[in-house]
N, C-alpha and C. Protein backbone atom coordinates (compact mmCIF):
# COMPACT_ATOMS: atom_id res chain seq x y z
N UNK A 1 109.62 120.26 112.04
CA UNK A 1 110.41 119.05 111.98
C UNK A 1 111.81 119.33 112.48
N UNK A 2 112.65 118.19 112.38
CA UNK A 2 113.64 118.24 112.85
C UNK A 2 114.62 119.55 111.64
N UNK A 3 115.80 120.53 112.94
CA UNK A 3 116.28 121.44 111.87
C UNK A 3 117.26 122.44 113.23
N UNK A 4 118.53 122.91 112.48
CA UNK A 4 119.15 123.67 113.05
C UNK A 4 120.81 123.61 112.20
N UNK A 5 121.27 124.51 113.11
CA UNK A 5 122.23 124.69 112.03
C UNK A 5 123.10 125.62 113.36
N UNK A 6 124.36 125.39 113.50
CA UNK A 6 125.39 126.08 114.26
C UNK A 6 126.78 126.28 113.49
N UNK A 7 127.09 126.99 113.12
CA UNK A 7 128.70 127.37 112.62
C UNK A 7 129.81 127.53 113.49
N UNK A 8 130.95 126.87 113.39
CA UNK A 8 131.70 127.73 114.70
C UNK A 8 132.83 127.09 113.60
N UNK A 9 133.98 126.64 114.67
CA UNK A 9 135.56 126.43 114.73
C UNK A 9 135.61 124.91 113.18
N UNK A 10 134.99 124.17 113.89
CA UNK A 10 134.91 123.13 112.85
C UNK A 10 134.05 122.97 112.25
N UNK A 11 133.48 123.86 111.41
CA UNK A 11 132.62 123.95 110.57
C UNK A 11 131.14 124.24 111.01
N UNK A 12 130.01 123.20 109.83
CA UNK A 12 128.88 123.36 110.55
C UNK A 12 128.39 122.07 111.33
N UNK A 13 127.57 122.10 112.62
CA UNK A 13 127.09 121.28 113.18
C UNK A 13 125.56 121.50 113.04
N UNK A 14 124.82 120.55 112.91
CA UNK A 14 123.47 120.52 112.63
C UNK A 14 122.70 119.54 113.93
N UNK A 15 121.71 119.84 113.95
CA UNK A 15 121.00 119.79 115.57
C UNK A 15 119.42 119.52 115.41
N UNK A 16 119.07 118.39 115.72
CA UNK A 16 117.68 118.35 115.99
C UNK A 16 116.84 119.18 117.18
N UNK A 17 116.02 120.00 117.16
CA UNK A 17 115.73 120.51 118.05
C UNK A 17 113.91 120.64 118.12
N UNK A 18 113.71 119.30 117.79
CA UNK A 18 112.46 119.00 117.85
C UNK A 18 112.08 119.05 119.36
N UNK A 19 112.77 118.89 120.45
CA UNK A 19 112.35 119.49 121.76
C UNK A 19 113.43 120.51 121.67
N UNK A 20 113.08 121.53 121.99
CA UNK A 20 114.07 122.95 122.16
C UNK A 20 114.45 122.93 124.00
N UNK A 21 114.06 122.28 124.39
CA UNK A 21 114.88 122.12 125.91
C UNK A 21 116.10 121.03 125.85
N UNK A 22 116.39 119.85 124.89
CA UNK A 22 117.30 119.15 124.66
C UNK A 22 117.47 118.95 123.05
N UNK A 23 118.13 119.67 122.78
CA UNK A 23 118.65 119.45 121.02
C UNK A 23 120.03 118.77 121.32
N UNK A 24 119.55 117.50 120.07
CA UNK A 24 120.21 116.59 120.07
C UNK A 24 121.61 116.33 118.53
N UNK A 25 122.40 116.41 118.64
CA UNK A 25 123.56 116.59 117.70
C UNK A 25 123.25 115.63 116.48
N UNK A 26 123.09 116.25 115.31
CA UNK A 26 122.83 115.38 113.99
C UNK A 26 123.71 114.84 113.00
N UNK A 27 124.86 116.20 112.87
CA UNK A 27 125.61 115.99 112.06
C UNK A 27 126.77 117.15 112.26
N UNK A 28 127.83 116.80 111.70
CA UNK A 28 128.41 117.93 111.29
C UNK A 28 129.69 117.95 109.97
N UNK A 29 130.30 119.15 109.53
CA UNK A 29 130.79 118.90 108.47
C UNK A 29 131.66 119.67 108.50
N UNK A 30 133.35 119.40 108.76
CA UNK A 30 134.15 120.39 109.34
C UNK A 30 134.56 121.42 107.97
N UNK A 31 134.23 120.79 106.89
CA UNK A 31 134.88 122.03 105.35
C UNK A 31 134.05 122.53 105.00
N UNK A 32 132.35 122.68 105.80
CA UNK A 32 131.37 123.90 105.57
C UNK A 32 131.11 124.41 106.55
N UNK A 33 131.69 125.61 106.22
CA UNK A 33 131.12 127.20 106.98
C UNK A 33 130.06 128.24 106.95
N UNK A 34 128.89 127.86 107.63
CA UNK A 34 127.69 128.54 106.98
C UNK A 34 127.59 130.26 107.32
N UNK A 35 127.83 130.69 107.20
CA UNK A 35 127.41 132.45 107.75
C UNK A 35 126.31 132.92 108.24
N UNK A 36 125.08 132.30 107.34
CA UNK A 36 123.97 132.69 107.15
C UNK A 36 122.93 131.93 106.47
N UNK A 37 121.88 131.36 107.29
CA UNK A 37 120.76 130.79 106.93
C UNK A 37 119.69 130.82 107.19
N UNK A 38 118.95 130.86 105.93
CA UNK A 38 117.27 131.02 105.93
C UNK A 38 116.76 130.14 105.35
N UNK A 39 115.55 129.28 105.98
CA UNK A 39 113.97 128.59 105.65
C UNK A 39 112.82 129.41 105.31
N UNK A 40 112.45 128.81 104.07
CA UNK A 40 111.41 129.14 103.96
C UNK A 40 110.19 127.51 103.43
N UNK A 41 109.48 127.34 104.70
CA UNK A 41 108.73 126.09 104.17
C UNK A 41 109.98 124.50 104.40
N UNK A 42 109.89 124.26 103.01
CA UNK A 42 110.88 123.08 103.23
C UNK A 42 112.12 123.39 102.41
N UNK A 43 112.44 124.65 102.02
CA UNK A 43 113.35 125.13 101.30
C UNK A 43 114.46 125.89 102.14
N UNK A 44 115.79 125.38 102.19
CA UNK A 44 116.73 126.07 102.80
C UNK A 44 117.70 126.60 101.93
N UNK A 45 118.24 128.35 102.35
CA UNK A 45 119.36 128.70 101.33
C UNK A 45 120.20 129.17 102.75
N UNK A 46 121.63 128.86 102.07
CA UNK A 46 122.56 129.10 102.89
C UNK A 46 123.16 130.50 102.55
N UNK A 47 124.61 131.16 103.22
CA UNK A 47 125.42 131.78 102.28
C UNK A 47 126.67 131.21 103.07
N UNK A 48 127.89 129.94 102.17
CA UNK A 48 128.65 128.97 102.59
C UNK A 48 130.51 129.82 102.27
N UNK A 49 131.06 129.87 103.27
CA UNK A 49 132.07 130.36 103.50
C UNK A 49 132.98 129.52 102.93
N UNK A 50 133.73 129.56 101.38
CA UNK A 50 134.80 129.06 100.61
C UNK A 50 135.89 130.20 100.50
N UNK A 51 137.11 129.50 100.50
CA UNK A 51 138.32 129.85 100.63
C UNK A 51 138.92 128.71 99.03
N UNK A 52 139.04 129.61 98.20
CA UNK A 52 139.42 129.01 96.78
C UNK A 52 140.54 129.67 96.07
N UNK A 53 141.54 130.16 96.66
CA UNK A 53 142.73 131.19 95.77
C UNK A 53 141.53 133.01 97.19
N UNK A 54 141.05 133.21 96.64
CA UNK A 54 140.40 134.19 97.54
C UNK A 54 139.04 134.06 97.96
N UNK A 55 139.16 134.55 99.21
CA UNK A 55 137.97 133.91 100.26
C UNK A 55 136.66 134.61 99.62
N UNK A 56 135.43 133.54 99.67
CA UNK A 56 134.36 134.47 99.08
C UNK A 56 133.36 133.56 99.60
N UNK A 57 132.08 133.95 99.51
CA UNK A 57 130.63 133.29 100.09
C UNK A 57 129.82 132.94 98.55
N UNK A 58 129.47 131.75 98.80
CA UNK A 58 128.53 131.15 97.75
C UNK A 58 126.76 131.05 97.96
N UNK A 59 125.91 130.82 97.27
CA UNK A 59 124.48 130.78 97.89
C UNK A 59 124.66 129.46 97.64
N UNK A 60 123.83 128.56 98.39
CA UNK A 60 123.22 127.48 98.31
C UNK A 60 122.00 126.77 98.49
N UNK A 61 121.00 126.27 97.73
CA UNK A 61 119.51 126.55 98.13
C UNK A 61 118.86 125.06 98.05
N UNK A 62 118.87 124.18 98.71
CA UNK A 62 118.75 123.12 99.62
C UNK A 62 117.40 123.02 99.75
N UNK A 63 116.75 121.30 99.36
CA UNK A 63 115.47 120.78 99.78
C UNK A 63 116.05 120.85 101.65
N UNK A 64 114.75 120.96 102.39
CA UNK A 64 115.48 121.00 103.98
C UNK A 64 115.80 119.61 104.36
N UNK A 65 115.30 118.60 103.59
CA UNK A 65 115.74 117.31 103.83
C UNK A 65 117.41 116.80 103.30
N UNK A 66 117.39 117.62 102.15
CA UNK A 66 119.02 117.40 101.98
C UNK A 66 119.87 118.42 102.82
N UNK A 67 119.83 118.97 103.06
CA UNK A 67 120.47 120.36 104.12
C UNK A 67 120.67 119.21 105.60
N UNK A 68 119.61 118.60 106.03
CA UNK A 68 119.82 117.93 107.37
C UNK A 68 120.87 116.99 106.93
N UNK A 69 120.67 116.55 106.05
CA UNK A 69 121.11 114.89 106.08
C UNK A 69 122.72 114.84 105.47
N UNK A 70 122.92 116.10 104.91
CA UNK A 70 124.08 116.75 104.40
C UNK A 70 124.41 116.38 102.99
N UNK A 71 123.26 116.37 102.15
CA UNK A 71 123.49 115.59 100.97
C UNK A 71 123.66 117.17 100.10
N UNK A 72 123.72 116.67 98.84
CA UNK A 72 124.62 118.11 97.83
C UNK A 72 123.22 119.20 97.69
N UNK A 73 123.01 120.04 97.53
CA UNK A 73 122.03 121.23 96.81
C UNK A 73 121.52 120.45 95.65
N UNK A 74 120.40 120.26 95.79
CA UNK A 74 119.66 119.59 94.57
C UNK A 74 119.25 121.06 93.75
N UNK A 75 118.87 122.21 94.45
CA UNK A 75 117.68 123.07 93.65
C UNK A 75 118.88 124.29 92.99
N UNK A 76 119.28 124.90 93.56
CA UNK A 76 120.65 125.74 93.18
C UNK A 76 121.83 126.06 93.85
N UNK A 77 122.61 126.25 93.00
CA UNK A 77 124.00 126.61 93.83
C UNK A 77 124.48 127.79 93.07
N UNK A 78 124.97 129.08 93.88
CA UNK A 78 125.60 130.40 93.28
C UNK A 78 127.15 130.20 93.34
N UNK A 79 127.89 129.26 92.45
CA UNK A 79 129.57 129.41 92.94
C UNK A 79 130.45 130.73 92.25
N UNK A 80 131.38 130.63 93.11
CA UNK A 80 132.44 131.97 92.19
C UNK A 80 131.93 133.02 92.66
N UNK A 81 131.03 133.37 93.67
CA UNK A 81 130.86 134.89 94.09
C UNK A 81 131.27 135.22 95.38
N UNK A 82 130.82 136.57 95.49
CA UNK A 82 131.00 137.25 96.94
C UNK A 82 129.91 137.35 97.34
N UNK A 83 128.93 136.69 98.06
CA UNK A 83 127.75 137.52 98.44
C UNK A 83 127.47 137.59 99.94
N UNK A 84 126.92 138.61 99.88
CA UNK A 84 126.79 139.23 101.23
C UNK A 84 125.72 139.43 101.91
N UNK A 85 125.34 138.78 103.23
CA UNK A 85 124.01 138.81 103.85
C UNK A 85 122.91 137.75 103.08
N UNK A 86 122.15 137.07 103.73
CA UNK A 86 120.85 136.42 103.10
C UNK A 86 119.62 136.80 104.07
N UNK A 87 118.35 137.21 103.67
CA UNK A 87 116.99 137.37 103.94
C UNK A 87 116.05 136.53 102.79
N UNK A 88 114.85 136.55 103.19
CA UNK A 88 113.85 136.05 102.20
C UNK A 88 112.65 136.58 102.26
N UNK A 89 111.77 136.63 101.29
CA UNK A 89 110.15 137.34 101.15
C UNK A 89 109.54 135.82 101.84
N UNK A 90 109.07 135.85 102.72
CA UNK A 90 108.37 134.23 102.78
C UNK A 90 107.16 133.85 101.99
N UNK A 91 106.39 135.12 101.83
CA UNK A 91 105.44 135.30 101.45
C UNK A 91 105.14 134.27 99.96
N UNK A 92 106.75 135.03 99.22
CA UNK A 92 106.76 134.42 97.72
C UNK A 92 107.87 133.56 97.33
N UNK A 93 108.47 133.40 98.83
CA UNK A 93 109.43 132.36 98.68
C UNK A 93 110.71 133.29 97.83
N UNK A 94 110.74 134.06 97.81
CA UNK A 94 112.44 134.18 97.49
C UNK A 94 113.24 134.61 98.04
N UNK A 95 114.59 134.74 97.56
CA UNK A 95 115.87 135.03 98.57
C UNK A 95 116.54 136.25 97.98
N UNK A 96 117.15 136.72 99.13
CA UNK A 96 117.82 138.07 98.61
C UNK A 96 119.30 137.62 98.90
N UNK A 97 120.30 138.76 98.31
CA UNK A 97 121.82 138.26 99.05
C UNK A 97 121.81 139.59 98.16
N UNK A 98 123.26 140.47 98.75
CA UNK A 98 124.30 141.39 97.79
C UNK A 98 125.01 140.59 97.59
N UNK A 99 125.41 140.83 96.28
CA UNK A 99 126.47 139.93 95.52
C UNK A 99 127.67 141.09 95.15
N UNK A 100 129.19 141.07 95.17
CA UNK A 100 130.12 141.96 95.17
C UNK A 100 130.88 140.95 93.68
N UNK A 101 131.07 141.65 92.71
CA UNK A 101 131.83 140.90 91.76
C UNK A 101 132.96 140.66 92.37
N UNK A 102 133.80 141.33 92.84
CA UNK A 102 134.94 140.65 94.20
C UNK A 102 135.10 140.77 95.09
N UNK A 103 136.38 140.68 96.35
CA UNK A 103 135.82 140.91 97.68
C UNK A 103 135.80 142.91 97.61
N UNK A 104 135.62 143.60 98.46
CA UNK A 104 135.43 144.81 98.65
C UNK A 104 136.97 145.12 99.51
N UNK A 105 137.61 145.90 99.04
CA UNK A 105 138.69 146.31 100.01
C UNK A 105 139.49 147.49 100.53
N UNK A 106 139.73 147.50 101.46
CA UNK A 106 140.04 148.87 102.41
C UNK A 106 140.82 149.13 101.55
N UNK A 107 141.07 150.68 101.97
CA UNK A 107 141.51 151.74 100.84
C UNK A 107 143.18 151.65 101.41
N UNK A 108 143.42 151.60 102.52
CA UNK A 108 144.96 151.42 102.97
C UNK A 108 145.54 150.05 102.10
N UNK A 109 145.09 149.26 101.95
CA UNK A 109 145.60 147.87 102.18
C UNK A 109 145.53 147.56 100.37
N UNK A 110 145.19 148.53 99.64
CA UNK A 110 145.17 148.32 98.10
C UNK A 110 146.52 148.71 97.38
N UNK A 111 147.23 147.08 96.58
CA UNK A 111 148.41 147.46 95.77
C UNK A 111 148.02 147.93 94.33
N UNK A 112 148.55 149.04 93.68
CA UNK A 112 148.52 149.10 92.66
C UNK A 112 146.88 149.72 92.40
N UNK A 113 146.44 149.73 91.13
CA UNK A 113 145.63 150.48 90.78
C UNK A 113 144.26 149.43 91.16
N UNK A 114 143.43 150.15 91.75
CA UNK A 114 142.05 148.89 92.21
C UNK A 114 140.67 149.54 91.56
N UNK A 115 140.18 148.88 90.98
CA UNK A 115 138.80 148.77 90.15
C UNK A 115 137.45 148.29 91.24
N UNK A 116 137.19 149.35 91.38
CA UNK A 116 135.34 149.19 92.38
C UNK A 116 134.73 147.66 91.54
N UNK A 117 134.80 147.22 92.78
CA UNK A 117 133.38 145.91 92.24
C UNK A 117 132.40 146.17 92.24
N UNK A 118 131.67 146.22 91.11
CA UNK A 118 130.36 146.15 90.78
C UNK A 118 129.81 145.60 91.78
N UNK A 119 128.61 145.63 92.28
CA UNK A 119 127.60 144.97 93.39
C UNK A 119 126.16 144.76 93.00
N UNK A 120 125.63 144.04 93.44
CA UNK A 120 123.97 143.36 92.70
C UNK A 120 123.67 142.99 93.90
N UNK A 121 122.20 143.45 93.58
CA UNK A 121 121.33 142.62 94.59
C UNK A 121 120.92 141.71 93.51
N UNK A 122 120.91 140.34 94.42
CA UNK A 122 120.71 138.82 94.06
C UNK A 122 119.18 138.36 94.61
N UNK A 123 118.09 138.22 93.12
CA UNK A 123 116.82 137.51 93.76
C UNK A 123 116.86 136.65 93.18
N UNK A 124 116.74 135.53 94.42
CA UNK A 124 116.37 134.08 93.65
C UNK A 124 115.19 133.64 93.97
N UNK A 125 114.38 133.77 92.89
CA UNK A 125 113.04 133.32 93.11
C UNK A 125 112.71 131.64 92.50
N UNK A 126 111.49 131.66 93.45
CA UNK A 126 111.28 129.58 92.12
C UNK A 126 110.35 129.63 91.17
N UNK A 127 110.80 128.78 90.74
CA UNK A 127 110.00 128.74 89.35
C UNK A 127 109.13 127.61 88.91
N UNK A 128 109.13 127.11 87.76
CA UNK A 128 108.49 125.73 87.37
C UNK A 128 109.23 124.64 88.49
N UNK A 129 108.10 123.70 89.08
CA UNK A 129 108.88 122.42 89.78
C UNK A 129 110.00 122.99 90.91
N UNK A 130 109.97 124.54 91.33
CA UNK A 130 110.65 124.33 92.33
C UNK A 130 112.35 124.77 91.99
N UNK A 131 112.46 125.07 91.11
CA UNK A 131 113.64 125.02 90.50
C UNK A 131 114.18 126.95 90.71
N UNK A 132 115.23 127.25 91.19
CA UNK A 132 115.28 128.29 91.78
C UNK A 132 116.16 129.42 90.55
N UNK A 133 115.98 130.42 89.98
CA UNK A 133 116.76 131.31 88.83
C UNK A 133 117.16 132.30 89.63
N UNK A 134 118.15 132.92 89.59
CA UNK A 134 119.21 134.48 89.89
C UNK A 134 118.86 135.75 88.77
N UNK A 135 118.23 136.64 89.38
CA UNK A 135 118.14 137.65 88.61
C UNK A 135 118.94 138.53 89.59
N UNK A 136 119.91 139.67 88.92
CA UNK A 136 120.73 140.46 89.48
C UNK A 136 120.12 142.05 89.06
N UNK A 137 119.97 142.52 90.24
CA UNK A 137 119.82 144.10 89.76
C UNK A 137 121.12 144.70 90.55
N UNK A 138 122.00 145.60 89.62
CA UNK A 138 123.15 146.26 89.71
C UNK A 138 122.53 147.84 91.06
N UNK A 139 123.51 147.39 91.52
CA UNK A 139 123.81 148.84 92.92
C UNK A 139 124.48 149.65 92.49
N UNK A 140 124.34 151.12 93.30
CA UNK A 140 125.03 151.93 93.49
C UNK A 140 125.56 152.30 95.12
N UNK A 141 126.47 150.95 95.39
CA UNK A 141 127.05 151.72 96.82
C UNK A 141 128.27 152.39 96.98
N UNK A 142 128.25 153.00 96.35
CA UNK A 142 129.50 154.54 96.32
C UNK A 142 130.87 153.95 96.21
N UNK A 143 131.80 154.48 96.56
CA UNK A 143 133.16 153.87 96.65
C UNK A 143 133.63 154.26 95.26
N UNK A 144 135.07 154.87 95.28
CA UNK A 144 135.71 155.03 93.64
C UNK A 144 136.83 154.41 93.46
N UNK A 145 137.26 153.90 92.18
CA UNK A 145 138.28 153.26 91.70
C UNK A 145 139.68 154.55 91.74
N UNK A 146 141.07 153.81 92.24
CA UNK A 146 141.91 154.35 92.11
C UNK A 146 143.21 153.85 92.38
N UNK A 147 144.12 154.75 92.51
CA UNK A 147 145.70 153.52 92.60
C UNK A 147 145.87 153.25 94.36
N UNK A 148 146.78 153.33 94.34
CA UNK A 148 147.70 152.95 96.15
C UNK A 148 146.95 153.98 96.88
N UNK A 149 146.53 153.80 98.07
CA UNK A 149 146.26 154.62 99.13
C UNK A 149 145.22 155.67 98.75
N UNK A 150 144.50 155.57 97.79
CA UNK A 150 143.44 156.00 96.88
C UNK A 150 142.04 155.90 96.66
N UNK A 151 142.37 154.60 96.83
CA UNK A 151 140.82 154.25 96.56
C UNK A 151 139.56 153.86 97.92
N UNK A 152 138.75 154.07 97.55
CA UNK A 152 137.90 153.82 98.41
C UNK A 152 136.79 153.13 97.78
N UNK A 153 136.80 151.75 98.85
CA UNK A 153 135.69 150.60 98.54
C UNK A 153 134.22 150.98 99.03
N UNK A 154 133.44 150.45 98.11
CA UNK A 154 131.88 150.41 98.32
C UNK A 154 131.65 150.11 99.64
N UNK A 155 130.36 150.69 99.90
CA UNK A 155 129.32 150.20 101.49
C UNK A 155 129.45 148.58 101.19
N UNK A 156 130.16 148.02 102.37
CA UNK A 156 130.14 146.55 102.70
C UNK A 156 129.24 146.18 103.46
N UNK A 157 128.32 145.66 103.11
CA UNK A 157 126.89 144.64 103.79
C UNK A 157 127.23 143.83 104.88
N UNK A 158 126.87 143.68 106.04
CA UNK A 158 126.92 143.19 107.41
C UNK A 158 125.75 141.69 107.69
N UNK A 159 124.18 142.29 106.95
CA UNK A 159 123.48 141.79 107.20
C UNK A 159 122.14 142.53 106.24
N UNK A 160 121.21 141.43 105.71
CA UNK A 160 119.97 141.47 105.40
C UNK A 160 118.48 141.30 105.67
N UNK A 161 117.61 142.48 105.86
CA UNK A 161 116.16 141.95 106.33
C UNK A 161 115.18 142.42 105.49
N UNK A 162 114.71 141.58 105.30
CA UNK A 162 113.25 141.77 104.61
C UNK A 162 112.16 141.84 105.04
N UNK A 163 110.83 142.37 104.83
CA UNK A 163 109.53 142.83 105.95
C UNK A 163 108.69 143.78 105.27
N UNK A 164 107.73 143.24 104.76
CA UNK A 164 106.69 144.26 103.90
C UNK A 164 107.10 144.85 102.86
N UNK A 165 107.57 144.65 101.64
CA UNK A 165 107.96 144.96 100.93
C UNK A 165 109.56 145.54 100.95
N UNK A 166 109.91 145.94 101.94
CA UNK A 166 111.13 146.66 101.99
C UNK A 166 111.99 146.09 102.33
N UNK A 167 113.71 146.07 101.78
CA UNK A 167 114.52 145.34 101.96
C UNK A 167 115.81 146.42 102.58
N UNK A 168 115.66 145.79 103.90
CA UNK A 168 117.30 147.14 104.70
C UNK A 168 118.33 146.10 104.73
N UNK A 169 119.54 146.72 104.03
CA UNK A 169 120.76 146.26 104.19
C UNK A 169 121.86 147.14 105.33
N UNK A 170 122.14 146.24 106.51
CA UNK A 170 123.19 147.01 107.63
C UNK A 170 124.71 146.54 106.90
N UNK A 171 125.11 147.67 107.25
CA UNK A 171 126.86 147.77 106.53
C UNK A 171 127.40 149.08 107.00
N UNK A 172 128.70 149.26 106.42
CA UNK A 172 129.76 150.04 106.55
C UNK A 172 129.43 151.06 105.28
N UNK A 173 130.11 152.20 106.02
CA UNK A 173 130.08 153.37 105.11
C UNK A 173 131.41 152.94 104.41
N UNK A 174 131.89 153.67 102.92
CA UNK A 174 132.82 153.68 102.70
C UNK A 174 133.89 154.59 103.59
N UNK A 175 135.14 153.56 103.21
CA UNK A 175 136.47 154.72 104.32
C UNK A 175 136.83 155.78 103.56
N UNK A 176 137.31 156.69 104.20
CA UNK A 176 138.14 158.06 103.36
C UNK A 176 139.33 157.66 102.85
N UNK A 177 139.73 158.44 102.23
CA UNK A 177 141.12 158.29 101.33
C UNK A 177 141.98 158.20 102.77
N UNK A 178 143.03 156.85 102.23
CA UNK A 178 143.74 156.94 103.61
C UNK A 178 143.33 156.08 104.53
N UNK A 179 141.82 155.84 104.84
CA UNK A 179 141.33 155.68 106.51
C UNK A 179 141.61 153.67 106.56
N UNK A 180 142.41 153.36 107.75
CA UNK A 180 142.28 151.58 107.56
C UNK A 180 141.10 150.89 107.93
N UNK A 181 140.10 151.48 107.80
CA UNK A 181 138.62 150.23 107.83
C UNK A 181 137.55 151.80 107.17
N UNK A 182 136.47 150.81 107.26
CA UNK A 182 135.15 151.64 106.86
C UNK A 182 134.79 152.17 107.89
N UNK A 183 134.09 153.24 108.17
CA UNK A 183 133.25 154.10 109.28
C UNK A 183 131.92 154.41 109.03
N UNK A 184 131.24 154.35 110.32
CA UNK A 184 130.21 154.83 110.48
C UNK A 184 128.92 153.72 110.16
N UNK A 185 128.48 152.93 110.85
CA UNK A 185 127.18 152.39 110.75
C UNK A 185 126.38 152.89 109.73
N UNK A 186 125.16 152.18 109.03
CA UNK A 186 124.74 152.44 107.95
C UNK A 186 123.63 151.73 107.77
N UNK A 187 122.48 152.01 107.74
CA UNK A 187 121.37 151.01 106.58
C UNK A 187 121.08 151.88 105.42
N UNK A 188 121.19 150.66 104.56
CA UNK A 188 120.38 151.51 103.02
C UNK A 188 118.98 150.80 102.96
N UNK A 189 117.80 151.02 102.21
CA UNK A 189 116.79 150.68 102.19
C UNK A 189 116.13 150.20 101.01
N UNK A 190 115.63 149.36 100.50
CA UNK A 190 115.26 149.81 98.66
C UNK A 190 114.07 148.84 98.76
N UNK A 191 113.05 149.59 97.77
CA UNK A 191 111.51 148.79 97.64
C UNK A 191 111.64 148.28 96.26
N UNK A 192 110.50 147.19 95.90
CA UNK A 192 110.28 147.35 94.56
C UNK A 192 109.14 147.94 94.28
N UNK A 193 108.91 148.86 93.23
CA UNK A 193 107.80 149.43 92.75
C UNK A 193 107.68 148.71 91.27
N UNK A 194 106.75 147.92 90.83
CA UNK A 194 106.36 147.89 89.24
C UNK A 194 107.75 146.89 89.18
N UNK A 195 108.25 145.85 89.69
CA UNK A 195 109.15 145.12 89.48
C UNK A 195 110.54 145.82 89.16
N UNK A 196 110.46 147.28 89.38
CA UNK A 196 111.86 147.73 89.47
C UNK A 196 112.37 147.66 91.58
N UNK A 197 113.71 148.29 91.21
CA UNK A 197 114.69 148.54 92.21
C UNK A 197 114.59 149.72 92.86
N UNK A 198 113.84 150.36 94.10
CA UNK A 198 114.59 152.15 94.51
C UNK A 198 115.26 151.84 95.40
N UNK A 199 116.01 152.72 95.78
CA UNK A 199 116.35 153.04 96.73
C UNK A 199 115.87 153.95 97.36
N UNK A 200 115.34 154.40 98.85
CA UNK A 200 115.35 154.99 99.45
C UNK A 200 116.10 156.24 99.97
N UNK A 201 115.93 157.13 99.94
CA UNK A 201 117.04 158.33 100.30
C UNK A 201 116.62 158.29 101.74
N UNK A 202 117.53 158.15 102.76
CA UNK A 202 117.05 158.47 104.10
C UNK A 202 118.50 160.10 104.62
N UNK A 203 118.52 160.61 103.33
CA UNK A 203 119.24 161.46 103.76
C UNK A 203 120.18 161.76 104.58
N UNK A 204 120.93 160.93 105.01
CA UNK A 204 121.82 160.72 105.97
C UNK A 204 121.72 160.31 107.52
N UNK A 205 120.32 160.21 107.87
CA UNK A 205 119.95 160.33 108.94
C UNK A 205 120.59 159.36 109.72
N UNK A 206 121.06 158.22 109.53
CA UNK A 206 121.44 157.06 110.17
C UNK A 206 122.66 156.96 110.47
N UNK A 207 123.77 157.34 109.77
CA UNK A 207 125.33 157.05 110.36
C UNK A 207 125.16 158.77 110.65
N UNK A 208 124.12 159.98 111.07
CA UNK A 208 124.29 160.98 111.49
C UNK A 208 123.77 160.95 112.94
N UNK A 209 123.23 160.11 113.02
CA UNK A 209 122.52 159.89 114.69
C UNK A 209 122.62 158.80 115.22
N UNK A 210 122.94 157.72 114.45
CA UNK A 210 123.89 156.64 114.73
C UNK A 210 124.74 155.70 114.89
N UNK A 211 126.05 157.00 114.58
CA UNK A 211 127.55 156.29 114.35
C UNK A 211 128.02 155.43 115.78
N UNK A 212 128.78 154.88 115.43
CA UNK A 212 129.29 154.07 116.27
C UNK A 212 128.37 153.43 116.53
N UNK A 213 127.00 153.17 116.23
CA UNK A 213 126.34 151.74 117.69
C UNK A 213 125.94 151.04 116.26
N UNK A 214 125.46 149.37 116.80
CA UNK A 214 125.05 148.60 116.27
C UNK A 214 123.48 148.78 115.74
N UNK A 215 122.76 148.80 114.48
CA UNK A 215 121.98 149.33 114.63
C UNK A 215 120.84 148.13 114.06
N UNK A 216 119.79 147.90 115.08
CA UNK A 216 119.30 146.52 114.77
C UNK A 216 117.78 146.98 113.30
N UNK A 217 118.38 146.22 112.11
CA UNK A 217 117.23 146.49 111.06
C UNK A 217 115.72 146.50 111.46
N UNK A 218 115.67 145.38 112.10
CA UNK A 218 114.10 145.28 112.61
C UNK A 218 113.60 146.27 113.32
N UNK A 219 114.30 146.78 113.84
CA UNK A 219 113.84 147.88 114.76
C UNK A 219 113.76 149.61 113.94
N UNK A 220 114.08 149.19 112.47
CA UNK A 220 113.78 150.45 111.26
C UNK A 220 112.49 150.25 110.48
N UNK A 221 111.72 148.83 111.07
CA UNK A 221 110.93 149.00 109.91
C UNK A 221 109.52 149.13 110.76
């Protein structure tokens, strides 16, 4: 059916593209900024770019008929977070996102004493009638708490894919004491076994053979 979705300068523009040789302009909405969106079926979740006192990304999880027509999130809305990247299991219908209890920040650019944000991976699965719940399992992406010119922030998430059980997150290594951005390209990997969380050890292999380039997830699994 009709469906699309473009982000740019003035927000989002939405697009029929029921012929994909002429997509035709549906809507648009210059105070939403989408980052990132996934369908699954007739279910759409966003991750929506708010600027509220400090800039942060919300989930939003949309019948696809209200998503076109631009009406509010009937099924759920995640406000007040940071989250980072969206994928989905299609299989079972749910959604993934990292969630950062605040934003993540370079180790140069920190006043005063800075406290590591906690980080979660975010599954929102459905439930009775369709109705979507947040279960959070807590991360370990490195980074330590400390004062001025000290600290170093967690692996920051770029992007999320999901594919047979396994979920790769592309991001930034943490920076060194001192360094003004993060280095080194990165995927982490994590399965569920028995409804828990692993992670994968890939032993360094990835920001050791491929720093500096862009490194496309799909092409890891």
């Amino acid at each position: 059916g009709p469906r699309g979705n473009q982000a740019g300068k003035g927000g989002t523009r939405v697009l029929d593209v029921t012929n994909p040789n002429n997509p035709q302009f549906w809507r648009s909405n210059p105070d939403e900024v989408i980052t990132d969106l996934v369908q699954v079926g007739e279910t759409v979740a966003v991750t929506s770019y708010v600027k509220t006192g400090e800039i942060h990304q919300e989930i939003w999880i949309y019948k696809a008929g209200d998503f076109i027509s631009g009406s509010a999130p009937q099924i759920f809305t995640a406000p007040g977070g940071g989250y980072y990247g969206l994928t989905a299991d299609k299989t079972n219908g749910r959604f993934f996102s990292i969630r950062y209890e605040s934003n993540p920040k370079i180790s140069n650019t920190v006043l005063g004493n800075y406290t590591l944000p906690k980080a979660f991976l975010s599954v929102f699965a459905p439930g009775t009638g369709g109705v979507y719940t947040e279960t959070r399992h807590e991360l370990n992406l490195g980074g330590l708490s400390g004062s001025t010119f000290a600290a170093i922030q967690p692996f920051i998430v770029s992007s999320l894919n999901y594919n047979n059980g396994y979920l790769l997150a592309q991001g930034k290594n943490p920076a060194g004491l001192g360094q003004s951005s993060p280095v080194d390209n990165n995927i982490k990997i994590w399965i569920f076994q028995n409804g828990q969380l692993k992670e994968l050890d890939t032993h360094g292999f990835i920001p050791e053979y491929y720093s500096g380039l862009l490194i496309s997830s799909g092409a890891l699994q």
